[in-house]
Protein backbone atom coordinates (compact mmCIF):
# COMPACT_ATOMS: atom_id res chain seq x y z
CA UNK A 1 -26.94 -44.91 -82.81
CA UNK A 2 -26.76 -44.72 -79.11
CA UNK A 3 -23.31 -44.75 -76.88
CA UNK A 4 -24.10 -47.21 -73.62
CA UNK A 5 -22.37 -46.81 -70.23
CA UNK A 6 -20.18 -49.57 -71.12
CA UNK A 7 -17.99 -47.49 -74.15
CA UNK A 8 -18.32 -44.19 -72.23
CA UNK A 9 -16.39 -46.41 -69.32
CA UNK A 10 -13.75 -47.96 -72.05
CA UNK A 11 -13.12 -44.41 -73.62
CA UNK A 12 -12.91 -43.01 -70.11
CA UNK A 13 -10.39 -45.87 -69.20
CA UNK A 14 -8.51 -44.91 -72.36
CA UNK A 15 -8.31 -41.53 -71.54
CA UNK A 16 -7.64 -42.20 -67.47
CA UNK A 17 -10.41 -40.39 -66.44
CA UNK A 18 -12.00 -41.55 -63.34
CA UNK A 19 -15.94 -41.32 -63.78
CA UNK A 20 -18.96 -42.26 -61.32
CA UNK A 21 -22.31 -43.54 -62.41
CA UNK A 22 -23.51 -40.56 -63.18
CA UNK A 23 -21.28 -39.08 -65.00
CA UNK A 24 -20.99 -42.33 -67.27
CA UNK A 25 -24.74 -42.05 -67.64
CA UNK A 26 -24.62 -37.61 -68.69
CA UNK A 27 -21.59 -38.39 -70.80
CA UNK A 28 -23.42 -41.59 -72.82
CA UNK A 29 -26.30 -39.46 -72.88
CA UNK A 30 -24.21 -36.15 -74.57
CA UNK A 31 -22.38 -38.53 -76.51
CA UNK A 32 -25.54 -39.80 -78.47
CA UNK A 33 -26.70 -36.55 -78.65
CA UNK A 34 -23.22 -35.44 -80.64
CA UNK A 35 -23.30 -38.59 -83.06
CA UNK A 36 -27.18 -38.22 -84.02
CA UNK A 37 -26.05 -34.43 -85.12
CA UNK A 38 -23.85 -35.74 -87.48
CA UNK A 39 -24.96 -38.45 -88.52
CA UNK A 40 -27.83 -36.23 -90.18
CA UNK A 41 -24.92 -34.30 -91.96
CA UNK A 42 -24.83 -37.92 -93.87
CA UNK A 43 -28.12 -37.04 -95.27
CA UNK A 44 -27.33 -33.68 -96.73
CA UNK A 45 -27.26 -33.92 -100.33
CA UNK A 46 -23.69 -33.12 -101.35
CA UNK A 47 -24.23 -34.12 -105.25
CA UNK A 48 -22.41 -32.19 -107.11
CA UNK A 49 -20.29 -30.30 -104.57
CA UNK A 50 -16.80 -30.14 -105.08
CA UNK A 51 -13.96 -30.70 -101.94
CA UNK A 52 -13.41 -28.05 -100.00
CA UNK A 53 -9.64 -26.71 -100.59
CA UNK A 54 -7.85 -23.93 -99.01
CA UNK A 55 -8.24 -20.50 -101.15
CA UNK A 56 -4.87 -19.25 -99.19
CA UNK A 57 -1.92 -19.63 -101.25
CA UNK A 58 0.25 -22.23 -99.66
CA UNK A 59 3.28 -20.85 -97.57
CA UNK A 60 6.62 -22.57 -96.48
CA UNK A 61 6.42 -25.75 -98.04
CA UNK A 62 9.90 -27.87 -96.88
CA UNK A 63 12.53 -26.62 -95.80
CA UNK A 64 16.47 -27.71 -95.97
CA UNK A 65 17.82 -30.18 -93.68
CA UNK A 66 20.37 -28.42 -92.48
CA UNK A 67 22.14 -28.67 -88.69
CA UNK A 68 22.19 -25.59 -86.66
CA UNK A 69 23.97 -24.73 -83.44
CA UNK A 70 22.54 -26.26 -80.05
CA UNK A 71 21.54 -24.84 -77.08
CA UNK A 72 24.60 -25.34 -74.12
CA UNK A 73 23.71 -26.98 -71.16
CA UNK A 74 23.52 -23.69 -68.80
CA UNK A 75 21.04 -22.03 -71.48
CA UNK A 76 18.82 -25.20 -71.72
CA UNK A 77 18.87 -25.81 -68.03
CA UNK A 78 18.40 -21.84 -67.45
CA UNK A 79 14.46 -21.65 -67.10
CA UNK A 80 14.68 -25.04 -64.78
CA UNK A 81 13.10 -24.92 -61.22
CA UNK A 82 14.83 -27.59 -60.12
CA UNK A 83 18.15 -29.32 -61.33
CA UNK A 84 20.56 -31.58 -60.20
CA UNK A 85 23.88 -31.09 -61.87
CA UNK A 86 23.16 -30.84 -65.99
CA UNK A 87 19.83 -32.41 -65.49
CA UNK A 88 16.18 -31.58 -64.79
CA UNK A 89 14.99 -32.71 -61.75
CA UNK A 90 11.45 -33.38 -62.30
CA UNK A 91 8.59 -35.03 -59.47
CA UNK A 92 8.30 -38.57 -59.70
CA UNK A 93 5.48 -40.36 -60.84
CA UNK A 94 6.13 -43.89 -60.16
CA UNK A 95 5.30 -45.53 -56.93
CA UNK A 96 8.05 -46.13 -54.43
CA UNK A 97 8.68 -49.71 -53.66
């Protein structure tokens, strides 16, 4: 079960990592490497063994719906570096046109 350049570049494109040759080719090579350790976990013999549940007594559990006071603008906008009236001003990220 081998990973090829090819799905190390579509998982990198997924991702929006930008990756060289050669660091396709390590990352295919690591990636093999991870999948052949477990896919021998497959061939452990788990007859017999039971799931695997939480000995912890569970905690919390839901809690009520119910509406709480809200933060007013000057506390939200406290902590900003930058603002611009009651809003965040924040770097843009899209390309000017």
């Amino acid at each position: 079960m081998g990973v090829d350049g090819a799905e190390v570049r579509y998982i990198a494109r997924l991702a929006r990592l930008a990756l060289d040759d050669e660091e396709l080719d390590v990352l295919a090579e690591e990636l093999t490497t991870i999948l052949e350790h477990f896919q021998s976990l497959s061939e452990v013999d788990t007859e017999g063994v039971p799931p695997a549940v939480s000995r912890l007594p569970r905690q919390g559990g839901e809690r009520a719906d119910v509406a709480a006071g809200s933060l007013s603008t000057e506390e939200a906008l406290s902590g900003a570096p930058e603002r611009d009236g009651p809003y965040y001003r924040v770097p843009g990220f899209l390309p000017e046109e």
